[in-house]
Protein backbone atom coordinates (compact mmCIF):
# COMPACT_ATOMS: atom_id res chain seq x y z
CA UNK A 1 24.81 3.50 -8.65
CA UNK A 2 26.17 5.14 -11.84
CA UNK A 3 26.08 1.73 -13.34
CA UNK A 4 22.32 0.91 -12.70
CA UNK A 5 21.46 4.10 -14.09
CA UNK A 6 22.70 3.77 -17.08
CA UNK A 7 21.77 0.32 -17.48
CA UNK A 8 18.17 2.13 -16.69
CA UNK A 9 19.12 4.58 -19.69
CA UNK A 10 19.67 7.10 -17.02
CA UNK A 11 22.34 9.52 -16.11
CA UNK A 12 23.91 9.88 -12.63
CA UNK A 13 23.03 13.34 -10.39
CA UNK A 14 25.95 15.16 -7.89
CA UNK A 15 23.37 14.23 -5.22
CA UNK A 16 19.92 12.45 -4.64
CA UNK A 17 16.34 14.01 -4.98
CA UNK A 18 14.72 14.18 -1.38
CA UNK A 19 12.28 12.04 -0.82
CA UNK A 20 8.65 11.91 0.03
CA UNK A 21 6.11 8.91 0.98
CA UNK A 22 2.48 9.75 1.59
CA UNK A 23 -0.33 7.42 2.62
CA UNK A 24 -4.03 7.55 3.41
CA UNK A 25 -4.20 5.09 7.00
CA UNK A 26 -6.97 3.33 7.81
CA UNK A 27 -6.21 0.43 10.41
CA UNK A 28 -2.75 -1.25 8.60
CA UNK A 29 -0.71 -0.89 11.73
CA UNK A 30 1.66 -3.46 10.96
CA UNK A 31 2.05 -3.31 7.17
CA UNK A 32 2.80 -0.02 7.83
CA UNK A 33 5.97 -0.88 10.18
CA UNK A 34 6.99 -2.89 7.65
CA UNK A 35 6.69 -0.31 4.56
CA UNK A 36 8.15 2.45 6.81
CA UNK A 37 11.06 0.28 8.07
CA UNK A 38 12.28 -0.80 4.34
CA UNK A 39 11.76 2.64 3.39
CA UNK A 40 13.22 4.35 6.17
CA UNK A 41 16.77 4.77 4.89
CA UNK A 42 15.63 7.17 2.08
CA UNK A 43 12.80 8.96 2.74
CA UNK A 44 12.94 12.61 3.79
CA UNK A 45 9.30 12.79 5.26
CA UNK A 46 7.12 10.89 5.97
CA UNK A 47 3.31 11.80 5.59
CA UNK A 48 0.23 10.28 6.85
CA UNK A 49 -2.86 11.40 6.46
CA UNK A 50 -6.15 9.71 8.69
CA UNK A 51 -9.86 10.44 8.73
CA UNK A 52 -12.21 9.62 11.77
CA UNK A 53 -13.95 8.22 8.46
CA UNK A 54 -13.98 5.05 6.42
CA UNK A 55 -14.37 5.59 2.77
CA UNK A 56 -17.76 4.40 3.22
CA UNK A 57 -18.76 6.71 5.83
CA UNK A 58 -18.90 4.29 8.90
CA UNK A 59 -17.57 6.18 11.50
CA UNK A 60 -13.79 4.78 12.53
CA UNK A 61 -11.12 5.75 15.49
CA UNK A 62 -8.43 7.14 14.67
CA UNK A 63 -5.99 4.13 14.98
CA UNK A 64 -2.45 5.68 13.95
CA UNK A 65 -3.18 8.59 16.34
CA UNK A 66 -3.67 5.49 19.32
CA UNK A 67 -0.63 3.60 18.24
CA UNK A 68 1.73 6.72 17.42
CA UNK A 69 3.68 5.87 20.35
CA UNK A 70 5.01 2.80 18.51
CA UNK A 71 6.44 4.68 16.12
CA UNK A 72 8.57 6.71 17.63
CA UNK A 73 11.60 5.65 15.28
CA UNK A 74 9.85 7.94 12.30
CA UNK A 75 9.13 10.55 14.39
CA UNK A 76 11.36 13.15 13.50
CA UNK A 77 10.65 12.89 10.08
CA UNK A 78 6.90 12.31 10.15
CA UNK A 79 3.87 14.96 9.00
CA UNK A 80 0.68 13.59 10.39
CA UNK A 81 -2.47 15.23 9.75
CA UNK A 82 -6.43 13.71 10.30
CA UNK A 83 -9.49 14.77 8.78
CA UNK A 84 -13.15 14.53 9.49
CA UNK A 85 -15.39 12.63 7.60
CA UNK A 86 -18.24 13.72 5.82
CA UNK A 87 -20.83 11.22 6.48
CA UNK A 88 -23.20 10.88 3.52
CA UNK A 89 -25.01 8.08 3.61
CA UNK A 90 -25.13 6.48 -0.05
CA UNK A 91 -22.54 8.10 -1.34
CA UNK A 92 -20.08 6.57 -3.83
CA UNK A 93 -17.06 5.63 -1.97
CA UNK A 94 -14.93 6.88 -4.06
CA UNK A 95 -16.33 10.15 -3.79
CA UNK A 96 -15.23 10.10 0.02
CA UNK A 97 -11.43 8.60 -0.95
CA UNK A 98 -11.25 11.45 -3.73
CA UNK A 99 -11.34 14.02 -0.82
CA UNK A 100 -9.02 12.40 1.39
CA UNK A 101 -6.70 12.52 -1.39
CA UNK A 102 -6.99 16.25 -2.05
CA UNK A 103 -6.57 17.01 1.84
CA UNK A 104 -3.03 14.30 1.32
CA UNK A 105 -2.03 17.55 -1.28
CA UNK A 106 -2.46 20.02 0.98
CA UNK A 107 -0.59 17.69 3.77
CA UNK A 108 2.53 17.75 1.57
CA UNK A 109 2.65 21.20 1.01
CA UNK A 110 2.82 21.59 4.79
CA UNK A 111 5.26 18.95 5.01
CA UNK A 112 7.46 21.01 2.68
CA UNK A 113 7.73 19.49 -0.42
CA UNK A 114 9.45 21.05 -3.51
CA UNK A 115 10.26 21.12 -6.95
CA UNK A 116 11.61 18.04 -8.26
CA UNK A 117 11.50 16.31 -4.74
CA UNK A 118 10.52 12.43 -5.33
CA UNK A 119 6.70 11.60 -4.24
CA UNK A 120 5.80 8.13 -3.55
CA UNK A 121 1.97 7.66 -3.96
CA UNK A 122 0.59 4.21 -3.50
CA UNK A 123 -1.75 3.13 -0.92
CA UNK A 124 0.17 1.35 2.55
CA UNK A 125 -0.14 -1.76 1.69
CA UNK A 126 1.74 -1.13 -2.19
CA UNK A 127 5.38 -1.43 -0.34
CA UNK A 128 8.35 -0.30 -2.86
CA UNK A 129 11.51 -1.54 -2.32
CA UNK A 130 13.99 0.33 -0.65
CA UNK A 131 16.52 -0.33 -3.90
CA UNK A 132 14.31 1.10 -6.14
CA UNK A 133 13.90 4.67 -4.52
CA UNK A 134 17.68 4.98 -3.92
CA UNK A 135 17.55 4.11 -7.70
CA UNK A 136 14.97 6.63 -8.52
CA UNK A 137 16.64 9.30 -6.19
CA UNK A 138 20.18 8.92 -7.84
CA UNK A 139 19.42 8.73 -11.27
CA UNK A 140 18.62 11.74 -13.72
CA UNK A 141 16.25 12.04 -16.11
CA UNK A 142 14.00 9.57 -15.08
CA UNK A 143 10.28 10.26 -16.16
CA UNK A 144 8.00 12.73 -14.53
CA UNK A 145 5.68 10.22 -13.64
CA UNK A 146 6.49 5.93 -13.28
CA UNK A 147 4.58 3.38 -12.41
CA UNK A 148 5.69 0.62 -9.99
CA UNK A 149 5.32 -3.30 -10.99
CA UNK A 150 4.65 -5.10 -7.68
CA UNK A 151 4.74 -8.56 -7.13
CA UNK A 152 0.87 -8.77 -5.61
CA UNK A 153 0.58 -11.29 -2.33
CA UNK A 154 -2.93 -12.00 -0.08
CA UNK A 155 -3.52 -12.66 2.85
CA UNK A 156 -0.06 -13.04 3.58
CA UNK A 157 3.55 -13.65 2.02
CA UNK A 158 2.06 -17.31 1.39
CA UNK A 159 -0.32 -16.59 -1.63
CA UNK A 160 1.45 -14.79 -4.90
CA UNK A 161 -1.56 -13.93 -6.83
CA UNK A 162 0.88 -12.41 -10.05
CA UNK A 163 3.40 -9.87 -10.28
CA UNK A 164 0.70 -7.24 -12.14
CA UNK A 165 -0.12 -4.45 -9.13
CA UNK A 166 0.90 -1.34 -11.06
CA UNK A 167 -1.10 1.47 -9.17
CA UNK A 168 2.09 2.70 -6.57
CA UNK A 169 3.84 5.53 -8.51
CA UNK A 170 6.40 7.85 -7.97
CA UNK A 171 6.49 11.55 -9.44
CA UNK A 172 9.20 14.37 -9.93
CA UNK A 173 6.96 16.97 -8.13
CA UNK A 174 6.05 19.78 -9.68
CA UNK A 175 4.54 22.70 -8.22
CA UNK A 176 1.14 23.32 -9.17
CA UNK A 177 0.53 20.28 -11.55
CA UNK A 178 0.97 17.25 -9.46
CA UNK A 179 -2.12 15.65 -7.65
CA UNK A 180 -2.43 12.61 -5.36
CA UNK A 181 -3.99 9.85 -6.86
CA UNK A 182 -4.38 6.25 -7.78
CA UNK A 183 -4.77 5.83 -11.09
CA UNK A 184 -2.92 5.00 -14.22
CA UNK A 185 -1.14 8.77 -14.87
CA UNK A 186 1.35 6.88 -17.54
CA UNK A 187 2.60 3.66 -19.89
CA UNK A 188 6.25 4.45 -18.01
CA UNK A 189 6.80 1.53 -15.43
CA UNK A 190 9.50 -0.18 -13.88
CA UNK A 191 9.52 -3.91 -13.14
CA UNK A 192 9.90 -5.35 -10.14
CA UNK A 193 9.85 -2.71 -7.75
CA UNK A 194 8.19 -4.33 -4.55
CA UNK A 195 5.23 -5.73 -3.27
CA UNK A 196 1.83 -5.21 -2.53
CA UNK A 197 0.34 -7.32 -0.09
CA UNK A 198 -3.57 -7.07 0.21
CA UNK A 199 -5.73 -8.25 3.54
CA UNK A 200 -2.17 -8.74 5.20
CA UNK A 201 -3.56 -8.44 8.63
CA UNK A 202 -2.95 -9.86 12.00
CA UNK A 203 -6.53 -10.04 13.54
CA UNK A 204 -9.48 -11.48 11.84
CA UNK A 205 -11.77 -8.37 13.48
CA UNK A 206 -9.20 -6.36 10.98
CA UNK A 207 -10.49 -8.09 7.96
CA UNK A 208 -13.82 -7.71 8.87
CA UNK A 209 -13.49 -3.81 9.19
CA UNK A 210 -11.64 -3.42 5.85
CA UNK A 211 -14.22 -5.43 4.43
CA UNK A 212 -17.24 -3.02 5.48
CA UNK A 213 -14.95 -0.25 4.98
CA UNK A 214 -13.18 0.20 2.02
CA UNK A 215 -14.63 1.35 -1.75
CA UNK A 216 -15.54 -1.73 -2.85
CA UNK A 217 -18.15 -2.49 0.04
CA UNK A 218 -20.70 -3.35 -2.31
CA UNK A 219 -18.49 -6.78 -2.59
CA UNK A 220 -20.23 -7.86 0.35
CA UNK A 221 -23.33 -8.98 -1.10
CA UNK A 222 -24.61 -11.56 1.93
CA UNK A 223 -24.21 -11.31 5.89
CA UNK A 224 -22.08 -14.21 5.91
CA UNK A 225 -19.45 -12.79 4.24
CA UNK A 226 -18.29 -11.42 7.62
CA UNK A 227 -18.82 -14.45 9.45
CA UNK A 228 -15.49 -14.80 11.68
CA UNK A 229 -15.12 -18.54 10.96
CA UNK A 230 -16.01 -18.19 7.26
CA UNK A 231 -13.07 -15.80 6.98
CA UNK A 232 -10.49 -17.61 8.63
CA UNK A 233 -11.33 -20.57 6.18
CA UNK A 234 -10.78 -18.93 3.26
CA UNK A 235 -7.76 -16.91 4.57
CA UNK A 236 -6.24 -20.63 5.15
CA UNK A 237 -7.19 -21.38 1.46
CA UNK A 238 -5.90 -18.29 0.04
CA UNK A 239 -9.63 -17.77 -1.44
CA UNK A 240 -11.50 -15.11 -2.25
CA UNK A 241 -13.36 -13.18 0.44
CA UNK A 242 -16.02 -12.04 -1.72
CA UNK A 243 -16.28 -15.03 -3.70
CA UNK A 244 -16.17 -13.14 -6.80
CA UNK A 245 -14.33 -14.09 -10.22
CA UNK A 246 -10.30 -12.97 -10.84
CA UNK A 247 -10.29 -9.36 -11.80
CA UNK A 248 -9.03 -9.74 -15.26
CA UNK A 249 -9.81 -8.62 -19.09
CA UNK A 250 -9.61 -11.79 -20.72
CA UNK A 251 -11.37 -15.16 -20.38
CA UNK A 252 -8.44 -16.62 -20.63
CA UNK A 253 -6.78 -14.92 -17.59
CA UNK A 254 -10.07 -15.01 -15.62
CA UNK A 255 -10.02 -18.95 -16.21
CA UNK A 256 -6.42 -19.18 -15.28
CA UNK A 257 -7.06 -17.70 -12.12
CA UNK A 258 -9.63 -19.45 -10.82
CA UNK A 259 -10.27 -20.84 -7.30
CA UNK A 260 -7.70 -20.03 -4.58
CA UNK A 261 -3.99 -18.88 -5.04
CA UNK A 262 -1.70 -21.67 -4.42
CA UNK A 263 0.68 -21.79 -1.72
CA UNK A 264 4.06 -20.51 -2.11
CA UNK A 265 6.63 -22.14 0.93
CA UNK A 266 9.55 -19.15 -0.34
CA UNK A 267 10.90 -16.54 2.04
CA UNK A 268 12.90 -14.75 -0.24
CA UNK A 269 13.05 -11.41 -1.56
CA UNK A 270 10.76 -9.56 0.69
CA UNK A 271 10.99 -6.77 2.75
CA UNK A 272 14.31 -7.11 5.03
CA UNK A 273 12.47 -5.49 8.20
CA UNK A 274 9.50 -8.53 7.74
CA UNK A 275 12.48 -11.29 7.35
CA UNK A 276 14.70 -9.78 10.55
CA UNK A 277 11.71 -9.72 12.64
CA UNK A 278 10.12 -12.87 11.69
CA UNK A 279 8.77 -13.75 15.13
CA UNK A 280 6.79 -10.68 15.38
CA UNK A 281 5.16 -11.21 11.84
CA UNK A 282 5.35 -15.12 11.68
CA UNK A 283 1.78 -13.89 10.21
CA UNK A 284 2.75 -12.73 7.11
CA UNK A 285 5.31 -15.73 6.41
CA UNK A 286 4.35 -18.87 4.60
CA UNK A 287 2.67 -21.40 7.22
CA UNK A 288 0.73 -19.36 9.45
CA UNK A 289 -2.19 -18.56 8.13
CA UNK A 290 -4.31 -18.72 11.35
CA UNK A 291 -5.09 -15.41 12.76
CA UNK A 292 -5.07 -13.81 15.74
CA UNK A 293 -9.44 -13.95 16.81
CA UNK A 294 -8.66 -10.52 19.31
């Protein structure tokens, strides 16, 4: 480890930072295994925060809270907390995920985090590897604040959209200064760091809820949109749910990227949990892009 940080430009600590990964949960049950399996060997706490709210104010059960008995593994090193919704009706979204993000702050406090301690933010589906937090928790001097490079997957393990996700972070905590959020907080980031795998879902009802319920409802501009047979299709295809152009600041990029992702057969470097268990989430591996209709 001495040698990676210093090829980093890093020096070496007597002993590693504690750790601490907190998420916002909506209905990811099994990206969340996976995240929490590859991070499992280096994370102190775990915290989880969950609203009887979607981010668009639809009202939602509270599906960790149902589940939490298949997690038992993190148990001893999990803070769980929910929150109720507020319920405006034509509010921005992002007003309502704002919020949940202050109420994640007050979460860690109670889940006793401290000076200095690591804090993972990224949303569950942003996975880092489990390498690069024993990295970051070895090595000294590392920045306050660093962005994660993720390779970025949909649907599946299948489609590799580009290796550009940036928004997971990780922060040197500091009392009194550092905030949850999702945003870019620096130009600090490391490449290569993990992966972020959006839509990864088992059930097509699953898609159809995130769809309604995340910030960017206002993507579903037709009925149809949410037509079970429509999304299976374009899962298959690795298209676009929303049919809407590549999210990119140049014509040239946006031209690049047009129509569906192509297919990608590899298996390699992903998470190890996924790979050991790849019966139970033959879902997320290339070829198997039907889903499960409930």
């Amino acid at each position: 480890m001495e040698n990676l940080c210093k090829l980093h430009g890093w020096g070496i600590r007597e002993f590693p930072r504690r750790v601490f990964d907190a998420v916002l949960y909506s209905n990811e049950k099994e990206i969340l295994e996976v995240r929490w399996r590859e991070l499992y060997p280096y994370v102190t706490q775990f915290v989880l925060l969950e609203s009887n709210s979607t981010f668009t104010g639809l009202p939602k059960p509270l599906f960790f809270s149902s589940h939490r008995d298949e997690f038992k593994f993190i148990e001893p090193r999990l803070t769980y907390g929910t929150i109720g919704g507020r319920f405006k009706k034509g509010e921005n979204p992002f007003i309502e995920e704002a919020y949940q993000r202050v109420a994640l702050d007050l979460l860690l406090r109670k889940a006793g985090i401290d000076e200095d301690d690591l804090l993972i933010m990224s949303d569950v589906d942003e996975i880092p590897s489990r390498h690069t937090i024993n990295l970051l928790r070895w090595c000294d001097d590392i920045p306050s604040a660093l962005h994660l490079q993720l390779k970025n997957y949909l649907y599946s393990f299948e489609f590799h959209v580009d290796d550009s996700s940036w928004r997971s972070s990780v922060h040197r905590y500091q009392a009194g200064k550092t905030r949850y959020a999702h945003y870019r907080q620096t130009d600090d980031i490391l490449a290569d760091a993990g992966w972020h795998c959006s839509f990864c879902f088992r059930q097509i009802s699953e898609f159809i809820f995130k769809m309604k319920a995340y910030s960017h409802y206002d993507r579903v501009k037709f009925s149809h949109y949410l037509n079970r047979e429509r999304v299976q299709k374009v899962i298959c295809e690795g298209a676009d749910l929303f049919d809407m152009l590549p999210e990119e600041y140049t014509f040239k990029d946006i031209i690049g990227k047009m129509g569906p992702v192509p297919h990608s057969y590899s298996a390699v470097h992903l998470p190890s949990y996924l790979l050991e268990n790849a019966d139970k989430y033959k879902f997320l591996l290339p070829g198997n892009c039907v889903r499960e209709s409930d």
